[in-house]
ModelCIF file with pLDDT and N, C-alpha, C, O atoms, coordinates in Angstrom:
data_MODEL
#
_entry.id   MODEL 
#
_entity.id                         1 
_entity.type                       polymer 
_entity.pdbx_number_of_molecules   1 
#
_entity_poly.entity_id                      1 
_entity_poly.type                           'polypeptide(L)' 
_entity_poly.nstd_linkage                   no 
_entity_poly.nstd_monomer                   no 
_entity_poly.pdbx_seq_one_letter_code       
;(UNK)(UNK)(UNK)(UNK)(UNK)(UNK)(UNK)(UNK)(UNK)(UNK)(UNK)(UNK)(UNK)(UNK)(UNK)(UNK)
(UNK)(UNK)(UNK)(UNK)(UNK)(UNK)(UNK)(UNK)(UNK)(UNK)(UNK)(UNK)(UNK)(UNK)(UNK)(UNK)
(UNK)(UNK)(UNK)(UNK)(UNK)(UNK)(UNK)(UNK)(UNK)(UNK)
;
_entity_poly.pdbx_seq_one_letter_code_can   XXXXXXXXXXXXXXXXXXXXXXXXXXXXXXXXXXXXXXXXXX 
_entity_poly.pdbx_strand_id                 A 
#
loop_
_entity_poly_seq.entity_id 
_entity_poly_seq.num 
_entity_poly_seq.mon_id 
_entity_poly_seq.hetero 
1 1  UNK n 
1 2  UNK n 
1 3  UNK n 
1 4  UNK n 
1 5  UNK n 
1 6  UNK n 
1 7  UNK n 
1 8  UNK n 
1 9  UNK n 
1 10 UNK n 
1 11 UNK n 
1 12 UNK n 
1 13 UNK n 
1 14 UNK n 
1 15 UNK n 
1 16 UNK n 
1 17 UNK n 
1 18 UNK n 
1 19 UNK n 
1 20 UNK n 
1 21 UNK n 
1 22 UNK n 
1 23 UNK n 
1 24 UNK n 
1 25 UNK n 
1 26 UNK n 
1 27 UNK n 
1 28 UNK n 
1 29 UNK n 
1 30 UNK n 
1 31 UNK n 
1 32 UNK n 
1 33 UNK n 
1 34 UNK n 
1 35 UNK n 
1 36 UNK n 
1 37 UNK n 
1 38 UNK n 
1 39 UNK n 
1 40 UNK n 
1 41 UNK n 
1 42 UNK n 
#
_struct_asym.id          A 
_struct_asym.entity_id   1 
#
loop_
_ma_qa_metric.id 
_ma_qa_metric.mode 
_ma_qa_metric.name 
_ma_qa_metric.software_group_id 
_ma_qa_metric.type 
1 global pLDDT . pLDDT 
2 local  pLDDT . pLDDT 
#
_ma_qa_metric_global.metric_id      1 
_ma_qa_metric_global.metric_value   96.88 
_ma_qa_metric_global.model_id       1 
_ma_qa_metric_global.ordinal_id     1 
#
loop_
_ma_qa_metric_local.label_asym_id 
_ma_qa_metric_local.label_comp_id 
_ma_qa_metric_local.label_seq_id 
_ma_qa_metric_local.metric_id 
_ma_qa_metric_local.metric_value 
_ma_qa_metric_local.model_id 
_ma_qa_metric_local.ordinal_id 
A UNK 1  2 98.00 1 1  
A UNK 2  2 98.00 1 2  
A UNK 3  2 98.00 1 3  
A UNK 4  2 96.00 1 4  
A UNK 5  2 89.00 1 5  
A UNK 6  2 89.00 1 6  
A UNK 7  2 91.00 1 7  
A UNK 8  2 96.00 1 8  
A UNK 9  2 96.00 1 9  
A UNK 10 2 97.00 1 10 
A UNK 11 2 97.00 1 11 
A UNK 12 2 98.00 1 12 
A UNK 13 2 98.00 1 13 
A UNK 14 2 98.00 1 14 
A UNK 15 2 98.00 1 15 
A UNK 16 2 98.00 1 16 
A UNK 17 2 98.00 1 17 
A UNK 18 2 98.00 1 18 
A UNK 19 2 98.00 1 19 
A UNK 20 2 98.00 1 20 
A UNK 21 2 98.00 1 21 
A UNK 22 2 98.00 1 22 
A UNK 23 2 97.00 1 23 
A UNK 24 2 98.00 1 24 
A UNK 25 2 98.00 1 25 
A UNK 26 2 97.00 1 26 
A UNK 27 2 98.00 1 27 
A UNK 28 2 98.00 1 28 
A UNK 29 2 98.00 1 29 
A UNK 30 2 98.00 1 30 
A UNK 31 2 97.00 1 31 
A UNK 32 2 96.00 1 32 
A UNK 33 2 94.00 1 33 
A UNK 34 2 95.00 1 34 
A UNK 35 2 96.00 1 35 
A UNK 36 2 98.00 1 36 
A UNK 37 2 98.00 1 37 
A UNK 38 2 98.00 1 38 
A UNK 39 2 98.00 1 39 
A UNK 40 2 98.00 1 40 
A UNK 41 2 98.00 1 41 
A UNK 42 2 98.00 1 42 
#
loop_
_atom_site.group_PDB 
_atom_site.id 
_atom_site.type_symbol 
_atom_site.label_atom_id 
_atom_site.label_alt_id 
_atom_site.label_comp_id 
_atom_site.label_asym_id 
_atom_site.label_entity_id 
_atom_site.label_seq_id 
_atom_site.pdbx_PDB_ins_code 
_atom_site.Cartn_x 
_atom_site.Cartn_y 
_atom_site.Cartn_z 
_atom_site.occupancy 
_atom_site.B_iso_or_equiv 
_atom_site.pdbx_formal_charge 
_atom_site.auth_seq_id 
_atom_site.auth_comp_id 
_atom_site.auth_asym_id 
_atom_site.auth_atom_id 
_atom_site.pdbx_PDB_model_num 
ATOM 1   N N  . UNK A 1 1  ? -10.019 -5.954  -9.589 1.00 98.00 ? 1  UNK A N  1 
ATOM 2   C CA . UNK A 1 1  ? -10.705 -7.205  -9.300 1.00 98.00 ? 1  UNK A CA 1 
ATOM 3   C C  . UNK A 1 1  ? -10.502 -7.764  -7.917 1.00 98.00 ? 1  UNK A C  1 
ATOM 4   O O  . UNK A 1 1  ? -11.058 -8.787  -7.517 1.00 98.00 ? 1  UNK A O  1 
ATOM 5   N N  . UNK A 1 2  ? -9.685  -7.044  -7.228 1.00 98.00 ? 2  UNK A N  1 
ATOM 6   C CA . UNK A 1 2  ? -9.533  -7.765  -5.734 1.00 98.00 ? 2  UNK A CA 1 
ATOM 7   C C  . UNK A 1 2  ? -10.635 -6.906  -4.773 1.00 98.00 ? 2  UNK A C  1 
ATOM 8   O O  . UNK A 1 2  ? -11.342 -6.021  -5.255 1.00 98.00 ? 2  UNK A O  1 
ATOM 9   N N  . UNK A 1 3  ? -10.674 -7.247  -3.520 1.00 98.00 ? 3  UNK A N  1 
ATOM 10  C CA . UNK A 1 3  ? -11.545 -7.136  -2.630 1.00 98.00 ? 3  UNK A CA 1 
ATOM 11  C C  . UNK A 1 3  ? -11.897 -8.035  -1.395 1.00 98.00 ? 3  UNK A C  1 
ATOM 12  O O  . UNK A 1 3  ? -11.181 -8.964  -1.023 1.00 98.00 ? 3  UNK A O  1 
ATOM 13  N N  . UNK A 1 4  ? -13.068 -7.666  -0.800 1.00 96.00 ? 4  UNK A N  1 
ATOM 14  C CA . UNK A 1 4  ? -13.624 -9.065  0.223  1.00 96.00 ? 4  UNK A CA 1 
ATOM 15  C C  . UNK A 1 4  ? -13.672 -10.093 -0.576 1.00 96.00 ? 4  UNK A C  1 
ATOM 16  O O  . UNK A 1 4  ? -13.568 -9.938  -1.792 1.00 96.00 ? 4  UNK A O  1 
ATOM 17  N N  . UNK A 1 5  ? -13.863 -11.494 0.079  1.00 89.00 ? 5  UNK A N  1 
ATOM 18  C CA . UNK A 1 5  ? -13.842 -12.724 -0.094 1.00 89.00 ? 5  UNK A CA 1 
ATOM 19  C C  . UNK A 1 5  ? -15.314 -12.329 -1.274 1.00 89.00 ? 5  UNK A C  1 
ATOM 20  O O  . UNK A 1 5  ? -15.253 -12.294 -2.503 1.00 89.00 ? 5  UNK A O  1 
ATOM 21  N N  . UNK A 1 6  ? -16.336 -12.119 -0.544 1.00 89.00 ? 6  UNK A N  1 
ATOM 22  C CA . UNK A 1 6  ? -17.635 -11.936 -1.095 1.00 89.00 ? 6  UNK A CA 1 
ATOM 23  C C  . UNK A 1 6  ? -18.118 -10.922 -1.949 1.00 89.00 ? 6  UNK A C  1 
ATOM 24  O O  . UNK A 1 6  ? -19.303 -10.714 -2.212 1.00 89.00 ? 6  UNK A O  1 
ATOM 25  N N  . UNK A 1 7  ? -17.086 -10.270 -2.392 1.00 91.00 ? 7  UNK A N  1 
ATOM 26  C CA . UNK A 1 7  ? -17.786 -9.181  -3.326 1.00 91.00 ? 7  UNK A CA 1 
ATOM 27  C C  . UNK A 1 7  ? -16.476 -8.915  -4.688 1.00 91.00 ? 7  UNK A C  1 
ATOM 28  O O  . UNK A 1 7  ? -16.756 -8.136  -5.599 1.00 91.00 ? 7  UNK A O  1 
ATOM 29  N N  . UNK A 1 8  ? -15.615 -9.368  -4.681 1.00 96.00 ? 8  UNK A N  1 
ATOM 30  C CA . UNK A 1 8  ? -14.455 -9.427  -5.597 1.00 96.00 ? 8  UNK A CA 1 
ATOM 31  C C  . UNK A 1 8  ? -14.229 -10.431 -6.133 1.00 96.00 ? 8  UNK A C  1 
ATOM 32  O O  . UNK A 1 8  ? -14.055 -11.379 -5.367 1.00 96.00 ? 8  UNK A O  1 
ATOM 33  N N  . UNK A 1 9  ? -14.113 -10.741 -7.751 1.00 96.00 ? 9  UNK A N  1 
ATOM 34  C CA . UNK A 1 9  ? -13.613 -11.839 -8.361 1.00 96.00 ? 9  UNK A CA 1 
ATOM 35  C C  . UNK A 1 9  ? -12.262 -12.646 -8.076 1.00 96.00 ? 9  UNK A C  1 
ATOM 36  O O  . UNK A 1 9  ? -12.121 -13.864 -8.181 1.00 96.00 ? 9  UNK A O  1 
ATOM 37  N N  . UNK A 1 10 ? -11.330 -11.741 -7.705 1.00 97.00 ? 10 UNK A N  1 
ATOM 38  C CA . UNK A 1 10 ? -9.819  -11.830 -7.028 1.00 97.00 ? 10 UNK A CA 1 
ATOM 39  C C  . UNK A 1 10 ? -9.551  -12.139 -5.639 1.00 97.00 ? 10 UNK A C  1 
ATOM 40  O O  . UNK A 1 10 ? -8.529  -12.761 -5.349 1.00 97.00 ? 10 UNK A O  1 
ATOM 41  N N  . UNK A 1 11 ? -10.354 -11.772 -4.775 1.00 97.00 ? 11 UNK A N  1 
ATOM 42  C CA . UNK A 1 11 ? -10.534 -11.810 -3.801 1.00 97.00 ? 11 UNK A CA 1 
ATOM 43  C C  . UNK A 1 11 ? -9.479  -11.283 -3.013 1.00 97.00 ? 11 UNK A C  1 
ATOM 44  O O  . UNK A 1 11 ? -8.592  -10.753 -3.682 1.00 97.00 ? 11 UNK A O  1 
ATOM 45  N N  . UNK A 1 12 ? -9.274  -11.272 -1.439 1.00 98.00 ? 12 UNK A N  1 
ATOM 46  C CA . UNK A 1 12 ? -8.464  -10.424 -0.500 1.00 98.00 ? 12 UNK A CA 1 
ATOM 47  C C  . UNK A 1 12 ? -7.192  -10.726 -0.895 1.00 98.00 ? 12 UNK A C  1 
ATOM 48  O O  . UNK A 1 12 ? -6.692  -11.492 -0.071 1.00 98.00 ? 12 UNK A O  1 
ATOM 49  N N  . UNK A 1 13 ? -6.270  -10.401 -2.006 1.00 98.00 ? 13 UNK A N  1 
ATOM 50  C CA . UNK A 1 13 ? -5.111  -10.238 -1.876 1.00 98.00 ? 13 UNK A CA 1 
ATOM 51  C C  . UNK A 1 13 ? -4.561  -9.519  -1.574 1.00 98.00 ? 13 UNK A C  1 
ATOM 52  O O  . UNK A 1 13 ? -4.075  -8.950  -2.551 1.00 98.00 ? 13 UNK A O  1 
ATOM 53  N N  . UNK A 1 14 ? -4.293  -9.134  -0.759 1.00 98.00 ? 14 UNK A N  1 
ATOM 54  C CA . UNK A 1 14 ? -3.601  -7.871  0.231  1.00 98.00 ? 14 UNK A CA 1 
ATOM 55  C C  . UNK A 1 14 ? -2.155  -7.579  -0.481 1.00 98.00 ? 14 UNK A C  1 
ATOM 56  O O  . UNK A 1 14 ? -1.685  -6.456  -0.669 1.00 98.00 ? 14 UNK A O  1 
ATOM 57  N N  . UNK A 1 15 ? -1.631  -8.656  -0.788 1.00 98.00 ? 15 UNK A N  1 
ATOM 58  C CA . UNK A 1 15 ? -0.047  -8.366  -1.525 1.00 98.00 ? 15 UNK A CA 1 
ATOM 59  C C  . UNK A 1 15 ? -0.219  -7.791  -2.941 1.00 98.00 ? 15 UNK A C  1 
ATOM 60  O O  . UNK A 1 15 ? 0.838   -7.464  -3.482 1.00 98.00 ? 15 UNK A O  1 
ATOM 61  N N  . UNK A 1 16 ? -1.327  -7.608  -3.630 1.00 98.00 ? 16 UNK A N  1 
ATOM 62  C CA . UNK A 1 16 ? -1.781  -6.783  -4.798 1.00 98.00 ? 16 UNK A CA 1 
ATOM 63  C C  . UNK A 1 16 ? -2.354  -5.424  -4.594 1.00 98.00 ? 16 UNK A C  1 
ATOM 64  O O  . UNK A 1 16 ? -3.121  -4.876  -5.385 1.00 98.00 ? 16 UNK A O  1 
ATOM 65  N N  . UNK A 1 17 ? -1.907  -4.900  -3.426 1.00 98.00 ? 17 UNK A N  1 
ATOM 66  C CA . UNK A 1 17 ? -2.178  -3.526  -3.137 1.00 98.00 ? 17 UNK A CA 1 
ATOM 67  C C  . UNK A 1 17 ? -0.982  -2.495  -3.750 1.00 98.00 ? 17 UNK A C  1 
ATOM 68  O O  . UNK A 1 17 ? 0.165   -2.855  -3.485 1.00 98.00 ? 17 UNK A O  1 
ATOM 69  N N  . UNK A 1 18 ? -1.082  -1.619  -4.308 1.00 98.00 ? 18 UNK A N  1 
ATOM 70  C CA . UNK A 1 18 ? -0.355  -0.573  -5.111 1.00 98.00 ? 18 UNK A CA 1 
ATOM 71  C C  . UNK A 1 18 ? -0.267  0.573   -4.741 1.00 98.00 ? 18 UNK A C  1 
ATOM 72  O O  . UNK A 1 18 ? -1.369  0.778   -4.232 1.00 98.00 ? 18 UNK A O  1 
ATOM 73  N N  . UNK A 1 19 ? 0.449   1.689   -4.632 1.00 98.00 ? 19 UNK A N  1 
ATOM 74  C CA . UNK A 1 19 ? 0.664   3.350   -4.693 1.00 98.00 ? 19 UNK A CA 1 
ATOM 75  C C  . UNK A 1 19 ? 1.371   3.902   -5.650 1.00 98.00 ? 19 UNK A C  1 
ATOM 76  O O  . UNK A 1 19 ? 1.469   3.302   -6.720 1.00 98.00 ? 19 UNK A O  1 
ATOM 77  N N  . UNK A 1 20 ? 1.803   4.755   -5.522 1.00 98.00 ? 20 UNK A N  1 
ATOM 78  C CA . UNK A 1 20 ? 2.987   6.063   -6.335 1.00 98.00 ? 20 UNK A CA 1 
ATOM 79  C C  . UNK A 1 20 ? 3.608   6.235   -4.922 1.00 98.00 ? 20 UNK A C  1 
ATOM 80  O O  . UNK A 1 20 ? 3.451   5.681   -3.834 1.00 98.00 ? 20 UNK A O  1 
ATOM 81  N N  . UNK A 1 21 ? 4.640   7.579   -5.570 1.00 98.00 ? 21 UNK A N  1 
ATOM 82  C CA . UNK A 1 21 ? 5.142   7.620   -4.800 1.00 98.00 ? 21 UNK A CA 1 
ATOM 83  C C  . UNK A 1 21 ? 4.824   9.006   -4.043 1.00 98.00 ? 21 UNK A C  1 
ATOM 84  O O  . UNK A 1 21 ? 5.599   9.400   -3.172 1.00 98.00 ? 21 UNK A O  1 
ATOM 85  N N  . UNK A 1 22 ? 3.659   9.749   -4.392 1.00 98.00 ? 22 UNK A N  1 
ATOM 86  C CA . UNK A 1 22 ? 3.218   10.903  -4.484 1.00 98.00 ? 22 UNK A CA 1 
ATOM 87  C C  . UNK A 1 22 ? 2.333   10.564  -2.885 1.00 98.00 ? 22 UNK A C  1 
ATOM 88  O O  . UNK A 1 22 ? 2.176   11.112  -1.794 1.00 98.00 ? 22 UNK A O  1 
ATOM 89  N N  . UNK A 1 23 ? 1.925   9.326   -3.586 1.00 97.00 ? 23 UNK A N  1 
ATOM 90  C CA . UNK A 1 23 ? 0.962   9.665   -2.506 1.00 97.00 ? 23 UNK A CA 1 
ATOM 91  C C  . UNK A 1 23 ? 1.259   8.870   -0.579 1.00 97.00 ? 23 UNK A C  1 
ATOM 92  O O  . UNK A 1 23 ? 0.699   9.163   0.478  1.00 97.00 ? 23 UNK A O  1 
ATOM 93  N N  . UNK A 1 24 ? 2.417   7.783   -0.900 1.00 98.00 ? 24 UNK A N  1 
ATOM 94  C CA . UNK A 1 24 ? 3.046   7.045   0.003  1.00 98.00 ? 24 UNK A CA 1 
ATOM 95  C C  . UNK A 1 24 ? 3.768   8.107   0.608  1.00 98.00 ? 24 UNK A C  1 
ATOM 96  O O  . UNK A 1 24 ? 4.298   7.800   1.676  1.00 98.00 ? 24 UNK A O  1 
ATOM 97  N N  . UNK A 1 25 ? 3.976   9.573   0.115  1.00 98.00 ? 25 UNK A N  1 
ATOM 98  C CA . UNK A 1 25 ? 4.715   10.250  0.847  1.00 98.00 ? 25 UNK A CA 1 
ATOM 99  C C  . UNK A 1 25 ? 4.133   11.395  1.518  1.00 98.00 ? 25 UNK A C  1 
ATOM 100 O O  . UNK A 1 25 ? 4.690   12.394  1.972  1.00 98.00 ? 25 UNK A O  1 
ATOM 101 N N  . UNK A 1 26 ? 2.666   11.001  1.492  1.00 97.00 ? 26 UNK A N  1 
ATOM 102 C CA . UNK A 1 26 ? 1.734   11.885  2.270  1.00 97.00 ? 26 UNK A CA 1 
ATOM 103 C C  . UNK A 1 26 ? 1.032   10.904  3.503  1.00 97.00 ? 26 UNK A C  1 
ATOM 104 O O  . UNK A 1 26 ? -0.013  11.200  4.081  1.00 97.00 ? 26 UNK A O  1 
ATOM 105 N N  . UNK A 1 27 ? 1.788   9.760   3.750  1.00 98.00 ? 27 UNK A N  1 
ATOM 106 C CA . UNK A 1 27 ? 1.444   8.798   4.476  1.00 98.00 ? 27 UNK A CA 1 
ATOM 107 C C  . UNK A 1 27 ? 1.967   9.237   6.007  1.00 98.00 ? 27 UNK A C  1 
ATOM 108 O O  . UNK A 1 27 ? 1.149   9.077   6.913  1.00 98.00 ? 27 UNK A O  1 
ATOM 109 N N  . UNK A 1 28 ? 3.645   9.933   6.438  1.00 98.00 ? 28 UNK A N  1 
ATOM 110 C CA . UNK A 1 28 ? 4.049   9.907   7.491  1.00 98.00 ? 28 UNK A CA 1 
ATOM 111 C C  . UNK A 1 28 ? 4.604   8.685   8.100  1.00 98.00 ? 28 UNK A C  1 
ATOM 112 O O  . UNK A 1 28 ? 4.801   8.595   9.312  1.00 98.00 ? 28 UNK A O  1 
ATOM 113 N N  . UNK A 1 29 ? 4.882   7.653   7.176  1.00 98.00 ? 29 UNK A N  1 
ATOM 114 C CA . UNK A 1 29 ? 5.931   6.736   6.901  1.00 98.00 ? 29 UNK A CA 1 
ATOM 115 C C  . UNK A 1 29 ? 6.492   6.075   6.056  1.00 98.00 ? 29 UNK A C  1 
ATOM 116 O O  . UNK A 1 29 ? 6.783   4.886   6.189  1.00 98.00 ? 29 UNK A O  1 
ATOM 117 N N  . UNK A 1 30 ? 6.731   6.815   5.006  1.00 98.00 ? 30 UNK A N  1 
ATOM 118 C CA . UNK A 1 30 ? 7.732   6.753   3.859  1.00 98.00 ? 30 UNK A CA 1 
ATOM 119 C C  . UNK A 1 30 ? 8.602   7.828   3.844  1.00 98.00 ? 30 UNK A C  1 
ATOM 120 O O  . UNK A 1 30 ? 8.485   8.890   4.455  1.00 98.00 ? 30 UNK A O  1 
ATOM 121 N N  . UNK A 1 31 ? 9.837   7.324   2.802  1.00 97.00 ? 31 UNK A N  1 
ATOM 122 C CA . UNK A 1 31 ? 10.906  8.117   2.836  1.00 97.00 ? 31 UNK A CA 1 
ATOM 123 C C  . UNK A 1 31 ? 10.797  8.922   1.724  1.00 97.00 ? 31 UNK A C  1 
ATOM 124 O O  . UNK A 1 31 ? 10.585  8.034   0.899  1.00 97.00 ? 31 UNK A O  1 
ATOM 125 N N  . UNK A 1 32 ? 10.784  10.068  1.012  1.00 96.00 ? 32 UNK A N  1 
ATOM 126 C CA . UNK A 1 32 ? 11.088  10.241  -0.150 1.00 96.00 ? 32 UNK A CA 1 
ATOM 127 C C  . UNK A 1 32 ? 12.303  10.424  -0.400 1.00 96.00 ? 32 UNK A C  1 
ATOM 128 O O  . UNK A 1 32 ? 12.488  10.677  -1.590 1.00 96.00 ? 32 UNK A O  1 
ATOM 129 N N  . UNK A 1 33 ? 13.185  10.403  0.199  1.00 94.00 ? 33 UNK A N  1 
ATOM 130 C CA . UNK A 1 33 ? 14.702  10.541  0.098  1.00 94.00 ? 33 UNK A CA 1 
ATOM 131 C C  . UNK A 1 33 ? 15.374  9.655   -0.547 1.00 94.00 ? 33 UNK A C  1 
ATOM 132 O O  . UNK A 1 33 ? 16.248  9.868   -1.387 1.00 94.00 ? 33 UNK A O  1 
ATOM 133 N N  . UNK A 1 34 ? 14.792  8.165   0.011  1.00 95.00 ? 34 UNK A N  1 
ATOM 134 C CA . UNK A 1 34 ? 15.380  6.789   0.172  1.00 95.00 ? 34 UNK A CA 1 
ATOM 135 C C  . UNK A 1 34 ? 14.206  5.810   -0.691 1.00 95.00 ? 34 UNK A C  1 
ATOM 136 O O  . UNK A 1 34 ? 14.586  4.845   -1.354 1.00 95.00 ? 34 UNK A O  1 
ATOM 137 N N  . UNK A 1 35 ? 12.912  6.147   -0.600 1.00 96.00 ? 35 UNK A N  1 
ATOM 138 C CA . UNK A 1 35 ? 11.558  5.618   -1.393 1.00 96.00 ? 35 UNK A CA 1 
ATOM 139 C C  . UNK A 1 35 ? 11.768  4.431   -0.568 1.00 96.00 ? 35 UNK A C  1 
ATOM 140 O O  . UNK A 1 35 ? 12.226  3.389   -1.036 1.00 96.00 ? 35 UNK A O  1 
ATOM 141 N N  . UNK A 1 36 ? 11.396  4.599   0.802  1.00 98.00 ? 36 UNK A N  1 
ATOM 142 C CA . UNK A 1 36 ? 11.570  3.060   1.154  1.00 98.00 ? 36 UNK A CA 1 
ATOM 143 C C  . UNK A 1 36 ? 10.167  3.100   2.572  1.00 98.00 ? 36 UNK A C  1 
ATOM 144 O O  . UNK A 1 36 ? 9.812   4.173   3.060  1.00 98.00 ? 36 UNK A O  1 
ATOM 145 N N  . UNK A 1 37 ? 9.721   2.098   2.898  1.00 98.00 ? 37 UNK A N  1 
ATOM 146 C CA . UNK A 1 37 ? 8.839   2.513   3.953  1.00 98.00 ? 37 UNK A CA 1 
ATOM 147 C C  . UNK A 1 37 ? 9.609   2.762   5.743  1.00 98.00 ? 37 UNK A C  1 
ATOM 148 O O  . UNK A 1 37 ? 10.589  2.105   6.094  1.00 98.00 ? 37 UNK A O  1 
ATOM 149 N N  . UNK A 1 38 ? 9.270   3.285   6.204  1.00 98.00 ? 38 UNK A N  1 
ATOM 150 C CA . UNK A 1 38 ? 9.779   3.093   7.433  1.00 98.00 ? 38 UNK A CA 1 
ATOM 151 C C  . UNK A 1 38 ? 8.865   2.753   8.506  1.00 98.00 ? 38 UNK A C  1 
ATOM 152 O O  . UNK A 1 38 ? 8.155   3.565   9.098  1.00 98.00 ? 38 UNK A O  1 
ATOM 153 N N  . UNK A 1 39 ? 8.944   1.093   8.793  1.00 98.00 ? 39 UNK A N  1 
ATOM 154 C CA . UNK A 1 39 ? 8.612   0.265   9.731  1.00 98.00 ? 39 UNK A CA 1 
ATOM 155 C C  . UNK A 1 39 ? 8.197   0.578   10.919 1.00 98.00 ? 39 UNK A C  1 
ATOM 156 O O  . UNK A 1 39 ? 7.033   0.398   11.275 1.00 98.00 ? 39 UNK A O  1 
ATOM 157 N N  . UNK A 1 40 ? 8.962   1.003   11.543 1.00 98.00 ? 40 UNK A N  1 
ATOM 158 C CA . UNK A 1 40 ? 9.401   1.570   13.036 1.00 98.00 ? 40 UNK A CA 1 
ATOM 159 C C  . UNK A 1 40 ? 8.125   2.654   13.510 1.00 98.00 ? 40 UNK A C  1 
ATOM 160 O O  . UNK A 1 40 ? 7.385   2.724   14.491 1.00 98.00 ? 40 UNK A O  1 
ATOM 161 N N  . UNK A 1 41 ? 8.331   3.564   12.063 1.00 98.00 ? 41 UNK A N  1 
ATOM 162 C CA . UNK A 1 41 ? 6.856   4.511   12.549 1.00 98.00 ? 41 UNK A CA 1 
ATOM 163 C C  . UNK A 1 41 ? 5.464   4.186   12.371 1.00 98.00 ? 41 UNK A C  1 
ATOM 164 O O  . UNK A 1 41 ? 4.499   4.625   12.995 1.00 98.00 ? 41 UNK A O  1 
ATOM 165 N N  . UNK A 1 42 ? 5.509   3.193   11.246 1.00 98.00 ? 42 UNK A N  1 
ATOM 166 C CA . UNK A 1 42 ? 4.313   2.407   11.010 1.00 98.00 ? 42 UNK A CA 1 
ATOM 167 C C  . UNK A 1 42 ? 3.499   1.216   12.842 1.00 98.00 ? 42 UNK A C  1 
ATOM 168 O O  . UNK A 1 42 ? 2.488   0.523   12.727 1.00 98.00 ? 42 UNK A O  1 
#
């Protein structure tokens, strides 16, 4: 239900964004070691 202002009932909540951990670790800044993000490379 989230999205743009104009096309989602929920609207832009950005802090209701979700992953695994499968796929945060095909990102090139996560840890899978530690499961933590790393900032610095972001």
């Amino acid at each position: 239900g989230y999205g743009p202002e104009d096309s989602s009932p929920l609207g832009p909540v950005l802090g209701e964004l979700i992953t695994d951990r499968s796929d945060a670790s095909g990102t090139g800044y996560w840890s899978p070691a530690d499961g933590s993000y790393d900032r610095e490379l972001l």
